[in-house]
Every structure is written in C-alpha cells, then in structure tokens.
Protein backbone atom coordinates (compact mmCIF):
# COMPACT_ATOMS: atom_id res chain seq x y z
CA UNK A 1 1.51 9.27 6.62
CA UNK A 2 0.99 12.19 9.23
CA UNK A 3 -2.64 11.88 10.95
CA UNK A 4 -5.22 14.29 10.32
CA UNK A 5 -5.41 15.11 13.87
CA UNK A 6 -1.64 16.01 14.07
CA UNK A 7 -2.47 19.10 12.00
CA UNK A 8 -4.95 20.79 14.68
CA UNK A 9 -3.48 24.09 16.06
CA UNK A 10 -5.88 26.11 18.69
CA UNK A 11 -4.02 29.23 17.18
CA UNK A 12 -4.14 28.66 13.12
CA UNK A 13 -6.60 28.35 11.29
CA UNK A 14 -5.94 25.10 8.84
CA UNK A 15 -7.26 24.15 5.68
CA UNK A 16 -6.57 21.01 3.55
CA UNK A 17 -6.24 21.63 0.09
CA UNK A 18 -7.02 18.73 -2.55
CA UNK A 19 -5.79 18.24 -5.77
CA UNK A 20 -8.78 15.86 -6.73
CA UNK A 21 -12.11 14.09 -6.01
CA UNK A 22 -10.16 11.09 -4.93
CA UNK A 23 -7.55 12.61 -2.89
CA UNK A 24 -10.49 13.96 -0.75
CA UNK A 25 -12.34 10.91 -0.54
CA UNK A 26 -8.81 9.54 0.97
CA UNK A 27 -9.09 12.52 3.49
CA UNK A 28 -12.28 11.93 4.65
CA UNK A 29 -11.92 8.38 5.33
CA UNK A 30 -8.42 8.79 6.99
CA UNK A 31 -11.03 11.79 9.29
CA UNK A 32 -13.94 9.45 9.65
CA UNK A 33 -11.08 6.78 10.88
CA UNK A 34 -9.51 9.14 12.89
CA UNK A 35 -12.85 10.46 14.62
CA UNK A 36 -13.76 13.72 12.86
CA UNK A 37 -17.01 14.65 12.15
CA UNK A 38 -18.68 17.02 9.37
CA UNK A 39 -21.30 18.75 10.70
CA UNK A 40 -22.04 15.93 12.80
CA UNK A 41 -21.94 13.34 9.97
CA UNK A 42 -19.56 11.08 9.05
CA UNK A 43 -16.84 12.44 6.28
CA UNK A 44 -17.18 9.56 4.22
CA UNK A 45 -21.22 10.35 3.52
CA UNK A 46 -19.95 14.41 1.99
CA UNK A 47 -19.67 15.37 -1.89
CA UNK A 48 -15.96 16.55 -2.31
CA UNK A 49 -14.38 19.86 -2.67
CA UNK A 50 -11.35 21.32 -3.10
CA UNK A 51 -10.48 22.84 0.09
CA UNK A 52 -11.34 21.88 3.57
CA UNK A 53 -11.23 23.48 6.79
CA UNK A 54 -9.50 21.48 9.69
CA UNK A 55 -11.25 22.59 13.11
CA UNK A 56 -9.69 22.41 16.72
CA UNK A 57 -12.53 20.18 18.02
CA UNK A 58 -12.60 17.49 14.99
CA UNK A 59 -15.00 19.11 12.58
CA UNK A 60 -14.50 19.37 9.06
CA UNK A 61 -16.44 22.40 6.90
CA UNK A 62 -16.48 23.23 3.27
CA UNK A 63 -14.82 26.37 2.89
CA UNK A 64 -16.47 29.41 1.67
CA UNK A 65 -15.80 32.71 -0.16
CA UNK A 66 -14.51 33.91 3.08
CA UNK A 67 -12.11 31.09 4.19
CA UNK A 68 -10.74 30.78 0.42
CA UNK A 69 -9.29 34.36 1.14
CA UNK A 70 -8.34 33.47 4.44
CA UNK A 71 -6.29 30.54 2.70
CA UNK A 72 -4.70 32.36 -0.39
CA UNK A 73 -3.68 35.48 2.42
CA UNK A 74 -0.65 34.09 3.34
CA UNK A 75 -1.27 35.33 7.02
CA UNK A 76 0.88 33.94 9.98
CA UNK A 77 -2.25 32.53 11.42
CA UNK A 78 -3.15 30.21 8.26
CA UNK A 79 -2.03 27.06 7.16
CA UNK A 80 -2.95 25.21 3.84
CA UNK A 81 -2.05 21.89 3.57
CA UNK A 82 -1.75 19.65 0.65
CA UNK A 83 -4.41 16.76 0.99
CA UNK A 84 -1.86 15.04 -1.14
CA UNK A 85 1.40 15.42 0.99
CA UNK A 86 -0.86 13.85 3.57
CA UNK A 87 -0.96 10.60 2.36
CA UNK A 88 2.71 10.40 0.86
CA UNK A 89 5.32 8.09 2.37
C-alpha cells in the first residue's frame, strides 16, 4: 500500500478520487494514521465524498465546483488518484 503522504507534490495539485463511501472511510483513517488533518479535525470524524483534495501541508478538503474541473482538465499540474489503487497490494 503506498502512504498517503507519498502522494504530496509542492507543484501538483492532487486529488483522491473514491469509488465508494467505504473506500473513503479507508482513506481517511490511513490520513488520520498518517497525521493529516481536515480542517483541523481528524479525517475519521468527516461525511464522505467522492473526491478529495490532497494538500502539501497534510490537509484534506472536499472538493468543490472549482477543483472538480481542475481534476477532469487533464492539466500537467493535476493528479487524480484512485482512492482504490491506494489500498491495493
């Protein structure tokens, strides 16, 4: 399993995208574990969503109208990751 933390890039902006509500309980616990916080609370204590946004200094945000074009742009400077690939062996 690759860490959360291992997908932080100072020059991309990275989302996480998940497939379910379970997948992204998995993700936030693996975050909470791994020291990320969500606007200053712990993952764990967040309603689900379907795409999350993967900050340089640990912080996870629900992504809005803005950041779900960002995601589906394709730019150079984006990177969407499958919650689910995360936790595969």
């Amino acid at each position: 399993m690759k860490t959360i933390e291992s997908l932080i890039n100072a020059n991309k902006k990275v989302y996480v995208r998940m497939s379910s509500d379970e997948i992204c309980r998995r993700f936030y616990a693996q975050a909470e574990h791994e020291g990320f916080t969500f606007g200053g609370e712990k993952p764990t204590e967040k309603h689900p969503s379907d795409l999350i946004a993967v900050l340089p200094d640990k912080t996870l945000c629900y992504v809005g109208t803005i950041g779900r074009i960002a995601a589906q742009s394709g730019a150079e400077n984006v990177v969407v990751v499958n919650g689910e690939a995360l936790f595969a062996l």
